[in-house]
N, C-alpha and C. Protein backbone atom coordinates (compact mmCIF):
# COMPACT_ATOMS: atom_id res chain seq x y z
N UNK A 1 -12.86 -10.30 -8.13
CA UNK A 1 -11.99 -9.75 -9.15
C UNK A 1 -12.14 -8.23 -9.21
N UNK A 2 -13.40 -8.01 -9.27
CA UNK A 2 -13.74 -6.19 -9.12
C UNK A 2 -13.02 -5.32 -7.83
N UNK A 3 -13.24 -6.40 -7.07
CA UNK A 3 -12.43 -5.39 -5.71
C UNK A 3 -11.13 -5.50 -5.85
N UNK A 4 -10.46 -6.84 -6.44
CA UNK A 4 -8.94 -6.46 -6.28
C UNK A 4 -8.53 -5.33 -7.50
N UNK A 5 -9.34 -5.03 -8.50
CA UNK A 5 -8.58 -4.44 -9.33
C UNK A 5 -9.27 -2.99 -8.98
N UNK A 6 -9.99 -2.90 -8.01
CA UNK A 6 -10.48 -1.50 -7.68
C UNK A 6 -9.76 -1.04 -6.55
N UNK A 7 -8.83 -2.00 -6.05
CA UNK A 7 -7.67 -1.93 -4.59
C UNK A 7 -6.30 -1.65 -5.07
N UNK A 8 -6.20 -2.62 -6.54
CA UNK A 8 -4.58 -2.01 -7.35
C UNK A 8 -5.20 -0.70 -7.65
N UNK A 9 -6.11 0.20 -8.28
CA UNK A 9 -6.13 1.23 -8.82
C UNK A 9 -5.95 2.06 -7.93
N UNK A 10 -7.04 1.92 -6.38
CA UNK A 10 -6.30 2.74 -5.27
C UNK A 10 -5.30 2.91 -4.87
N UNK A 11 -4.30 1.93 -4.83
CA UNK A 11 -2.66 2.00 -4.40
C UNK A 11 -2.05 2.54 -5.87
N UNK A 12 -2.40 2.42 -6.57
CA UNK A 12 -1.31 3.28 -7.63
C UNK A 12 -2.02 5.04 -7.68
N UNK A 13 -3.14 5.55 -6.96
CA UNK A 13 -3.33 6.49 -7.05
C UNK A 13 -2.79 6.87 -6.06
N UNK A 14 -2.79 6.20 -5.07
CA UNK A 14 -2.13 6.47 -3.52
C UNK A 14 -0.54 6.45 -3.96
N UNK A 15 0.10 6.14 -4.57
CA UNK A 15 1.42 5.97 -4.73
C UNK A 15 1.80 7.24 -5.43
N UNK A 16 1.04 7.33 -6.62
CA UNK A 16 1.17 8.55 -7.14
C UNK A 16 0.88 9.95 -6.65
N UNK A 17 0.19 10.16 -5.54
CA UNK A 17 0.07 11.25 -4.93
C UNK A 17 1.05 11.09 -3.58
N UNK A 18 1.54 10.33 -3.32
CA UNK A 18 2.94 9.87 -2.53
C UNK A 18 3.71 11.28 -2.19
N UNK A 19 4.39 11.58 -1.06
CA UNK A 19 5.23 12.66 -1.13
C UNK A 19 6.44 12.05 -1.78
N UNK A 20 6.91 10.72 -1.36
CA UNK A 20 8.23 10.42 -2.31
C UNK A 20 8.01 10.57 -3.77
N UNK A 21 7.05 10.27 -4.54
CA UNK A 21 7.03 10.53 -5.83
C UNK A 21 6.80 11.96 -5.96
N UNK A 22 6.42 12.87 -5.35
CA UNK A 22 6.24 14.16 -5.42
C UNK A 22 7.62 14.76 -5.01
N UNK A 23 8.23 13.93 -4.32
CA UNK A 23 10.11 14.47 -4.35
C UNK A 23 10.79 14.49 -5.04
N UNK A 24 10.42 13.49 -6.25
CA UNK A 24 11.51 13.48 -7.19
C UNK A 24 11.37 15.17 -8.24
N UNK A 25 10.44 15.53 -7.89
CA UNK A 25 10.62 16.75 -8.53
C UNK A 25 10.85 18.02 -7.95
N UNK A 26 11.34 18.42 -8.59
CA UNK A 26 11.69 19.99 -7.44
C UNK A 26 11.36 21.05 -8.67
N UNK A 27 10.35 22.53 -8.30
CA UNK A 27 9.66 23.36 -8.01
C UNK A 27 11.45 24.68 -8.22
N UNK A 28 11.15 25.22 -9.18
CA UNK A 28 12.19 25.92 -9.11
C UNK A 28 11.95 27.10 -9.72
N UNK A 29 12.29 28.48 -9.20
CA UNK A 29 11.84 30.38 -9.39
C UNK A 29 13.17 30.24 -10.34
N UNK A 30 12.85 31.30 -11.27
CA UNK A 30 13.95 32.22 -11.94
C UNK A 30 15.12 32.66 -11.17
N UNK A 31 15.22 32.66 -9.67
CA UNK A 31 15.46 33.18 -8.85
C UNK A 31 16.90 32.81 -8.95
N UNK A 32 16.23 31.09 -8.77
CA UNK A 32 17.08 29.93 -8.62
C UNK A 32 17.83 29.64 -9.62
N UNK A 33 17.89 30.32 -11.14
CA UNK A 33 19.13 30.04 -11.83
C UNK A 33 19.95 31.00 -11.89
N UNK A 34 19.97 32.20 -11.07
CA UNK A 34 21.36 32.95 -11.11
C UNK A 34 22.41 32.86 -10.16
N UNK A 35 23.38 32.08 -10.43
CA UNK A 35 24.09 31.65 -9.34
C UNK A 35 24.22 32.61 -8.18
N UNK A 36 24.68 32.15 -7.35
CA UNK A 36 24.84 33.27 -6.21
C UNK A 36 26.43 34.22 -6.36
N UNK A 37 27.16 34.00 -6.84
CA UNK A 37 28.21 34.53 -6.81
C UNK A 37 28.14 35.15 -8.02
N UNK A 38 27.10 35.41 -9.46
CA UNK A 38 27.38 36.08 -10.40
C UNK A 38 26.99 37.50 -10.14
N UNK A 39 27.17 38.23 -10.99
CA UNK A 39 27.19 39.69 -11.08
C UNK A 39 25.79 40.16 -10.07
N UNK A 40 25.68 41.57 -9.62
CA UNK A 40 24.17 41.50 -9.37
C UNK A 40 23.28 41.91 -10.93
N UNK A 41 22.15 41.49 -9.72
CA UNK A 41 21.12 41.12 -11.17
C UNK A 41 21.34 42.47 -12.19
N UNK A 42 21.24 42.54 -13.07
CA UNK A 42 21.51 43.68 -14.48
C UNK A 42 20.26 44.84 -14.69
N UNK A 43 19.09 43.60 -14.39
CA UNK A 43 17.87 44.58 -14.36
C UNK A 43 17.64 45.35 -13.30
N UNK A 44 18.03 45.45 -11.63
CA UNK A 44 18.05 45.90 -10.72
C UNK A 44 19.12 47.15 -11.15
N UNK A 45 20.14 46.87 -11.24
CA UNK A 45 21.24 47.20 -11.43
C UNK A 45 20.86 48.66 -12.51
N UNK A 46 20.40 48.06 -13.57
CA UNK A 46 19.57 49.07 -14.26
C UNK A 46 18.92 50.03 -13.96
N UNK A 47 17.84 49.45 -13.09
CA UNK A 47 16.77 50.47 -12.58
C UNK A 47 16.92 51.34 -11.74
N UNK A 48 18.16 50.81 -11.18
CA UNK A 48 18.85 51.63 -9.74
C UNK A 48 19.76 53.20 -10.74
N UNK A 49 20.48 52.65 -11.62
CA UNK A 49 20.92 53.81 -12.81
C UNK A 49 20.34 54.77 -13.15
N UNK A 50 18.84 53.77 -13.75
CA UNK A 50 17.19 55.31 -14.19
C UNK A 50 17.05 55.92 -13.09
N UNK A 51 17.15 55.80 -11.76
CA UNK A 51 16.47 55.70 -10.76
C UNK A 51 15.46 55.84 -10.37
N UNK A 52 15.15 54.78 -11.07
CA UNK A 52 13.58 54.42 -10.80
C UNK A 52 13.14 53.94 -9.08
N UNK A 53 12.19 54.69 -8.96
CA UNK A 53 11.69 54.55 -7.34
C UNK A 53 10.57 52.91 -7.37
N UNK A 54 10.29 52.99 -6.30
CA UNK A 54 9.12 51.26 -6.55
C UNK A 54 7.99 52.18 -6.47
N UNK A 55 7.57 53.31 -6.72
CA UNK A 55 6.69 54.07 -7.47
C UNK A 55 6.40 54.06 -8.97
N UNK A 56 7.92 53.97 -8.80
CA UNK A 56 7.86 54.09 -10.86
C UNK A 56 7.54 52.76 -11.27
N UNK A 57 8.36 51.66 -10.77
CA UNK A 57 7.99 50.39 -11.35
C UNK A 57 6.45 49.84 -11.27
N UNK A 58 5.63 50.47 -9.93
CA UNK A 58 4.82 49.84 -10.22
C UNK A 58 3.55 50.88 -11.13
N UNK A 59 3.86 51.69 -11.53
CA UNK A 59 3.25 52.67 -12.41
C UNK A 59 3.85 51.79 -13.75
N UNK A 60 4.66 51.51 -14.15
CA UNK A 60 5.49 51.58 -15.58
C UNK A 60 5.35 50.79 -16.48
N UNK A 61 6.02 49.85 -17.15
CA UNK A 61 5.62 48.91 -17.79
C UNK A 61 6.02 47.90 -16.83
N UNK A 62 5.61 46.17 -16.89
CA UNK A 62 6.03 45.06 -16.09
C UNK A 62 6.93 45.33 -15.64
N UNK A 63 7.92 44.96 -14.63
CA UNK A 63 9.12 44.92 -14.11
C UNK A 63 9.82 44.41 -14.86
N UNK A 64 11.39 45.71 -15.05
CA UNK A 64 12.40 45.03 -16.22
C UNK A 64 12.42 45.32 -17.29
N UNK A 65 11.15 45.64 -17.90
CA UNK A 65 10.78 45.75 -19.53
C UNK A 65 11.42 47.32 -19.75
N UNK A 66 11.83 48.34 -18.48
CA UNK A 66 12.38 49.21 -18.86
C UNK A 66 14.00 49.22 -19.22
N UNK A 67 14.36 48.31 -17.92
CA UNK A 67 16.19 48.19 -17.76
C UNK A 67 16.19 47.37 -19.17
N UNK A 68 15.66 46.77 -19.49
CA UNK A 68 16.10 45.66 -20.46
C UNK A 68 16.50 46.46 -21.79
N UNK A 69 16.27 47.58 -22.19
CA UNK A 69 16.07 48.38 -23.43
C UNK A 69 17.91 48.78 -23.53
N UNK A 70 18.29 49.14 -21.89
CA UNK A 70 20.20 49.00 -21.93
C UNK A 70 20.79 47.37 -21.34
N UNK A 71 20.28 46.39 -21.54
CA UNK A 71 20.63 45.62 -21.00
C UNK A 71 22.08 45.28 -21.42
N UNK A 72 22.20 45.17 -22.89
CA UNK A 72 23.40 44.52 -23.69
C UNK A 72 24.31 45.64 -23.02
N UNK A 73 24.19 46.76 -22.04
CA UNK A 73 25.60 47.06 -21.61
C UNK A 73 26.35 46.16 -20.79
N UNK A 74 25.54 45.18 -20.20
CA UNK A 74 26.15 44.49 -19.41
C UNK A 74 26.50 43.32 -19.10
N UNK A 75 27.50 42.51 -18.75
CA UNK A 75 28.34 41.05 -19.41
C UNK A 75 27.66 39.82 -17.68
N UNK A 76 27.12 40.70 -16.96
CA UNK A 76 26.63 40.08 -15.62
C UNK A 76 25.59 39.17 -15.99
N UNK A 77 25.41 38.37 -15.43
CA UNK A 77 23.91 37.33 -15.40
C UNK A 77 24.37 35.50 -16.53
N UNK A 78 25.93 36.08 -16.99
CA UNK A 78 25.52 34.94 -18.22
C UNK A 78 26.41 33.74 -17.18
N UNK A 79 26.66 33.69 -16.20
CA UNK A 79 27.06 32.09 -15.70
C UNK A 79 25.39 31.56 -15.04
N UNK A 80 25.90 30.29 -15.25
CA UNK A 80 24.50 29.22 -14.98
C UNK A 80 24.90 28.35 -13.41
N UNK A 81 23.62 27.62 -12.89
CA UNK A 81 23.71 27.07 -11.94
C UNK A 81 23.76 25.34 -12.42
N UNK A 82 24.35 24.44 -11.76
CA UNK A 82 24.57 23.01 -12.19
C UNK A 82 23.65 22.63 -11.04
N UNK A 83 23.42 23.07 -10.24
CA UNK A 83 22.43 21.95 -9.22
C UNK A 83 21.11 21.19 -9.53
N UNK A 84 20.56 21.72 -10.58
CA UNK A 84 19.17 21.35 -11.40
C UNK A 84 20.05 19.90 -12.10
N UNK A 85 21.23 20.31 -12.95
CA UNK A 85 21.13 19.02 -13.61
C UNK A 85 21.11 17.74 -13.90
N UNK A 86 20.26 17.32 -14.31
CA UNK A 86 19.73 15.85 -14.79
C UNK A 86 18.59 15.47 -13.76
N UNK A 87 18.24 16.24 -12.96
CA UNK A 87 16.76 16.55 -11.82
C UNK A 87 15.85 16.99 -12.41
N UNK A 88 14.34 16.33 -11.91
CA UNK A 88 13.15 16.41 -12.92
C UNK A 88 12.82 17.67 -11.85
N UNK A 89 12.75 18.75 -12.90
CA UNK A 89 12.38 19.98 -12.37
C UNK A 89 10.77 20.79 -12.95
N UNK A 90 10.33 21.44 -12.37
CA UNK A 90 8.77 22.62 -12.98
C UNK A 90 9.38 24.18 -12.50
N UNK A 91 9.09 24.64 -13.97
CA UNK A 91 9.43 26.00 -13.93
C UNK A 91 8.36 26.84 -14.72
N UNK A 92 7.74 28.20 -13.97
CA UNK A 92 6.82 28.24 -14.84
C UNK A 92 7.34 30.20 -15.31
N UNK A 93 7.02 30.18 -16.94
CA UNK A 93 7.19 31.35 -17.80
C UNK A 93 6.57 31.67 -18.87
N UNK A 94 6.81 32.07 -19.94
CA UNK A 94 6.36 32.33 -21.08
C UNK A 94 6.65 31.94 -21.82
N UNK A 95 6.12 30.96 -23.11
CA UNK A 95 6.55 30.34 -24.23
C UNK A 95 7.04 31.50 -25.10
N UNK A 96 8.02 31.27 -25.82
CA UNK A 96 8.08 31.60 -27.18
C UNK A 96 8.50 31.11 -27.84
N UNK A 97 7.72 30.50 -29.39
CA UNK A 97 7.53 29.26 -29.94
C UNK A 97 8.92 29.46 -30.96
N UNK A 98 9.61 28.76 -30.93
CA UNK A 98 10.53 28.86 -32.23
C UNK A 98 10.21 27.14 -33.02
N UNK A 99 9.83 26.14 -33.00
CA UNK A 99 9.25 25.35 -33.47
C UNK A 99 7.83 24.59 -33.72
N UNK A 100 7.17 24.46 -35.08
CA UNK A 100 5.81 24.30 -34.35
C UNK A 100 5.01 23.80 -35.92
N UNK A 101 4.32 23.41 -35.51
CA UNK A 101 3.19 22.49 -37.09
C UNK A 101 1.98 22.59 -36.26
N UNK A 102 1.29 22.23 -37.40
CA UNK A 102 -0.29 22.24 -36.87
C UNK A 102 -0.80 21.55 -35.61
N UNK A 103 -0.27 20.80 -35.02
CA UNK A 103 -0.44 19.87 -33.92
C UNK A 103 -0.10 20.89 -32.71
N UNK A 104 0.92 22.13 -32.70
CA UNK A 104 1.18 22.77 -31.89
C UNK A 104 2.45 23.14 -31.31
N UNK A 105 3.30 23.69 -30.79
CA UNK A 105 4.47 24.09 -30.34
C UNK A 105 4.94 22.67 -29.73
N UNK A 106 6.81 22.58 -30.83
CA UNK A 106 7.04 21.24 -30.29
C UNK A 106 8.83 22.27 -30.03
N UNK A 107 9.25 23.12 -29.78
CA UNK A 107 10.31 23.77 -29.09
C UNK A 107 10.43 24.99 -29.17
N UNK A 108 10.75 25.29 -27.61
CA UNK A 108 10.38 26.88 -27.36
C UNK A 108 11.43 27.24 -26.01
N UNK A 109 11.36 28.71 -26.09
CA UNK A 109 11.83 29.20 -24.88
C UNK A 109 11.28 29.51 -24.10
N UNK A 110 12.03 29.22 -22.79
CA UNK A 110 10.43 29.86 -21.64
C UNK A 110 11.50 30.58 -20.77
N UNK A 111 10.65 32.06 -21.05
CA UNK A 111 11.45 33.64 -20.62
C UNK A 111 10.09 34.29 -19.05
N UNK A 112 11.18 34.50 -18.41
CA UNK A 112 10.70 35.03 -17.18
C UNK A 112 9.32 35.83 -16.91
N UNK A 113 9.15 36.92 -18.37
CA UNK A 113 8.37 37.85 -18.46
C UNK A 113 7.72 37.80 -19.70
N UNK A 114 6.96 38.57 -20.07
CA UNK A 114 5.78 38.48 -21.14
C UNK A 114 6.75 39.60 -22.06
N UNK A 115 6.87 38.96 -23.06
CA UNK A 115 7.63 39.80 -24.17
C UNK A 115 8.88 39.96 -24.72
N UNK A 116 9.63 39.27 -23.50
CA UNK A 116 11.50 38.61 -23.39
C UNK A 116 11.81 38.17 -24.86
N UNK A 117 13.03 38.67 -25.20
CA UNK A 117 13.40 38.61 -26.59
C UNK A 117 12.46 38.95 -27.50
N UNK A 118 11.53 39.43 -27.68
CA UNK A 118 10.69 40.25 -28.93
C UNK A 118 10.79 41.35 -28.87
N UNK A 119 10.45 42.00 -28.36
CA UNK A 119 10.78 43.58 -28.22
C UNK A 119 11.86 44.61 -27.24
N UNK A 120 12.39 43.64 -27.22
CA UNK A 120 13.48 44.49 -26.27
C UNK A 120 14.67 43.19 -26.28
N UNK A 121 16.24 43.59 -26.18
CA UNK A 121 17.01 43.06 -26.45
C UNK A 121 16.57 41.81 -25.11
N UNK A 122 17.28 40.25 -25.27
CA UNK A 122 17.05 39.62 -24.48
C UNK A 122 17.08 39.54 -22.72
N UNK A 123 16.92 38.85 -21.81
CA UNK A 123 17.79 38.70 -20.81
C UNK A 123 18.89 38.01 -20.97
N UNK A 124 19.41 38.09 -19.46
CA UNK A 124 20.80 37.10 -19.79
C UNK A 124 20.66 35.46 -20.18
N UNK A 125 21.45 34.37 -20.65
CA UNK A 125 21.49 33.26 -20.89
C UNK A 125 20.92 33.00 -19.41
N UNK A 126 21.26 33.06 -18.36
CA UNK A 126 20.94 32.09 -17.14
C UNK A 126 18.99 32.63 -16.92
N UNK A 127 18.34 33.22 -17.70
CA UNK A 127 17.28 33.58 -17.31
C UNK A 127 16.48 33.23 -18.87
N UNK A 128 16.95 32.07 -19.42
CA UNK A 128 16.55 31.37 -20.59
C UNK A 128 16.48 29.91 -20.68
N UNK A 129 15.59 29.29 -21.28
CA UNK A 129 15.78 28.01 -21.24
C UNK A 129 14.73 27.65 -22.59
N UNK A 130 15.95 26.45 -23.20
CA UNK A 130 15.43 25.92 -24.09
C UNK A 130 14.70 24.99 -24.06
N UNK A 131 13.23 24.82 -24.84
CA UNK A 131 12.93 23.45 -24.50
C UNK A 131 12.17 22.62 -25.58
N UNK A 132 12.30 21.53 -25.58
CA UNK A 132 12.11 20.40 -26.24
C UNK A 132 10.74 19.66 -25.85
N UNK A 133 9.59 19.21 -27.15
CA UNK A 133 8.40 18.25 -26.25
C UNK A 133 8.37 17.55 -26.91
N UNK A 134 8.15 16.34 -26.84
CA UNK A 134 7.59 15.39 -27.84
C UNK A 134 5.94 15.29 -27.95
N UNK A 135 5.43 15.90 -27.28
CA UNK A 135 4.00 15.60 -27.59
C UNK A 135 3.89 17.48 -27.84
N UNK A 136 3.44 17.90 -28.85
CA UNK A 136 3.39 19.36 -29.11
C UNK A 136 1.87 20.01 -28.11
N UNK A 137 1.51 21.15 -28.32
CA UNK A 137 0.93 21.42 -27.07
C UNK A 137 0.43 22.76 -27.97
N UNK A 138 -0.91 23.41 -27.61
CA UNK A 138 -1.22 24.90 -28.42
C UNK A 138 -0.67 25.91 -27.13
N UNK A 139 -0.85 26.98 -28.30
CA UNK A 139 -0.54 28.49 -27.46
C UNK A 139 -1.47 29.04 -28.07
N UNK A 140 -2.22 29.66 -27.26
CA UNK A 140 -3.01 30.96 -27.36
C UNK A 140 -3.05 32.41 -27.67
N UNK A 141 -1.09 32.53 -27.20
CA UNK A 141 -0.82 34.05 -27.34
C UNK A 141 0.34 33.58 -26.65
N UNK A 142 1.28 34.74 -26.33
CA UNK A 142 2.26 35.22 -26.20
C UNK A 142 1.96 35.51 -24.93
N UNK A 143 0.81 35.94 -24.12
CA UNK A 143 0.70 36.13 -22.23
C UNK A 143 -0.24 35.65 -21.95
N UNK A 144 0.56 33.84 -22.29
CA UNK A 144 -0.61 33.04 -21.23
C UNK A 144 0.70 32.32 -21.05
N UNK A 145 0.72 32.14 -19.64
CA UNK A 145 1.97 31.25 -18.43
C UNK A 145 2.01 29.80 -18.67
N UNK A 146 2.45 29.14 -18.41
CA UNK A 146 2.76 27.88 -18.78
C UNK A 146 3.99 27.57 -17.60
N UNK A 147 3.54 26.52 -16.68
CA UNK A 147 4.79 25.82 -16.27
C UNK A 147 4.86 24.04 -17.12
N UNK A 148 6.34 23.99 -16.93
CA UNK A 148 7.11 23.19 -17.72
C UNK A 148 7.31 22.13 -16.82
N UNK A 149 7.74 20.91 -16.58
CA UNK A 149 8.08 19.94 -16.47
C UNK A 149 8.81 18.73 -16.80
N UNK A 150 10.28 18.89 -16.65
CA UNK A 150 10.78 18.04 -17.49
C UNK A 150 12.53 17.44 -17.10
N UNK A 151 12.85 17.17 -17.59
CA UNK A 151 14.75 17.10 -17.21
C UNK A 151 15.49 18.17 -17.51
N UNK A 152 16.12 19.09 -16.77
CA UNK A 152 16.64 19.89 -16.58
C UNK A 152 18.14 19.90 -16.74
N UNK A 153 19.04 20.74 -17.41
CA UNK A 153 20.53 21.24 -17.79
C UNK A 153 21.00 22.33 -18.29
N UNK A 154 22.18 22.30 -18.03
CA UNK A 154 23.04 23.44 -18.43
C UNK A 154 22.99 23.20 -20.28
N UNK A 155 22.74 23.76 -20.68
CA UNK A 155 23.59 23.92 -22.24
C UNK A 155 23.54 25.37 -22.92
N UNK A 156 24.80 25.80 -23.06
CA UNK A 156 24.51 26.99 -24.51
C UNK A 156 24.13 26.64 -25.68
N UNK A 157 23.04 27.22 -25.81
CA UNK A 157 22.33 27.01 -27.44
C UNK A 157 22.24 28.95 -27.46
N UNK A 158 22.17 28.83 -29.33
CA UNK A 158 21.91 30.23 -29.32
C UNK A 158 21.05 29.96 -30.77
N UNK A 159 20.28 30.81 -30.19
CA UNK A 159 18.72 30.89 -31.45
C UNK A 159 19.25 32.36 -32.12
N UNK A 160 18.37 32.58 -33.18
CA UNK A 160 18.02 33.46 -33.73
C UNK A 160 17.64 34.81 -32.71
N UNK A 161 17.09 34.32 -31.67
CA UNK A 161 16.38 35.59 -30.57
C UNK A 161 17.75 35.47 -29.42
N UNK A 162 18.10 34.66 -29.33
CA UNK A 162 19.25 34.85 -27.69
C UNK A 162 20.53 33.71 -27.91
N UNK A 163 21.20 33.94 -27.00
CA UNK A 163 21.86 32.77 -26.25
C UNK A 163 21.30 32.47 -25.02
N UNK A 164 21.01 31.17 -25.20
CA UNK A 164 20.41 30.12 -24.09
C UNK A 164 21.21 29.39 -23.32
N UNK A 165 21.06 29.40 -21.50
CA UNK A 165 22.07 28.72 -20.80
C UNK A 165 21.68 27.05 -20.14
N UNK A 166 20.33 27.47 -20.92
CA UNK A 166 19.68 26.36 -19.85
C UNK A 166 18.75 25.18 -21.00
N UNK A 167 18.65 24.10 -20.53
CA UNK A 167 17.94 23.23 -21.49
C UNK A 167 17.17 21.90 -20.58
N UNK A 168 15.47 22.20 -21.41
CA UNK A 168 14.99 21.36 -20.23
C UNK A 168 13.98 20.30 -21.69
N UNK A 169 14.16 18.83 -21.32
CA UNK A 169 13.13 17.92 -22.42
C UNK A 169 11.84 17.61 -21.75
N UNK A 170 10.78 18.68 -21.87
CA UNK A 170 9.45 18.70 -21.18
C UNK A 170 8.64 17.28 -21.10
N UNK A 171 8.26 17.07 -20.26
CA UNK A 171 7.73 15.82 -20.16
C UNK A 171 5.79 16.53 -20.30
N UNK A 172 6.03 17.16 -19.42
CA UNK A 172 4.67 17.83 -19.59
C UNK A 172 4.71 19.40 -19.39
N UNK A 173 3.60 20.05 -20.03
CA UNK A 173 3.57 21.73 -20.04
C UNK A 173 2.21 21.79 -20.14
N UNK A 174 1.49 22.62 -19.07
CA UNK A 174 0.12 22.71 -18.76
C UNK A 174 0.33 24.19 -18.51
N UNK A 175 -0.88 24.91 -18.78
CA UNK A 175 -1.00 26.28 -18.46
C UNK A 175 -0.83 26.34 -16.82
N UNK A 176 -0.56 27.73 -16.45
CA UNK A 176 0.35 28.05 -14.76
C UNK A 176 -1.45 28.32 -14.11
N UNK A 177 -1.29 27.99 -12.83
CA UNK A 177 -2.63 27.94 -11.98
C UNK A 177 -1.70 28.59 -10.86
């Protein structure tokens, strides 16, 4: 009896480290939600305006945190990509908690960079995502990374801090390694 149930536990660990079960999820950059045919990126676009050299950026503040201060001049970045949706996707960013009780952050946004929508006007909707947990989770601060895990979609939501293009119901959120 000990060995067969020490032979099911091996095959369900073996199953679970499976590349097919490791397919059903797909691994996705910020990169990957600005469609390819929308505007070019706003923050490039920006920096190219200051003309900022890749001297300056990497002297300056994070990348972006400068362009972002004129961002609202520009209407580029807000179409979204549909290929994520209803695909169990991991994306990893920065919380910022807009729901939460003592148990811990139970819905938040997760923004590209450390500081997105607090101090400087937002990014675009396609570089936002709303998200939903049912099991709440702590935060430590405001720049500690976190990738997400969960079902992935298009939706406009608009908070108090942005309009949001993207909406994901986390299954799991573990700090980024």
């Amino acid at each position: 009896m000990r060995n067969m149930l020490w032979a099911s536990a091996l095959l369900v660990a073996l199953l679970l480290g499976s590349p097919a079960i490791a397919a059903e999820r797909t691994v996705i950059e910020w990169d990957d939600l600005i469609p390819a045919v929308a505007a070019p990126n706003p923050i490039d676009e920006m920096e190219s305006r200051l003309g900022l050299t890749e001297a300056d950026r990497r002297i300056s503040t994070p990348r972006g945190v400068v362009a972002h201060g004129e961002l609202g001049a520009f209407s580029g970045g807000a179409d979204v990509v549909t290929d994520y949706n209803g695909k169990t996707v991991s994306l990893s960013g920065y919380v910022i908690p807009l729901d939460y009780t003592a148990d811990g952050v139970e819905s938040f946004m997760l923004v590209p960079f450390v500081g997105a929508c607090i101090h400087v006007p937002p990014p675009p909707p396609n570089q936002l995502v709303f998200v939903t947990t049912k099991t709440p989770f702590m935060v430590d601060g405001l720049f500690q990374p976190f990738t997400v895990t969960g079902e992935f979609g298009t939706a406009t939501t608009t908070t108090d801090l942005a309009q949001v293009g993207y909406f994901m119901k986390a299954e799991k959120v573990v700090p980024y390694r």
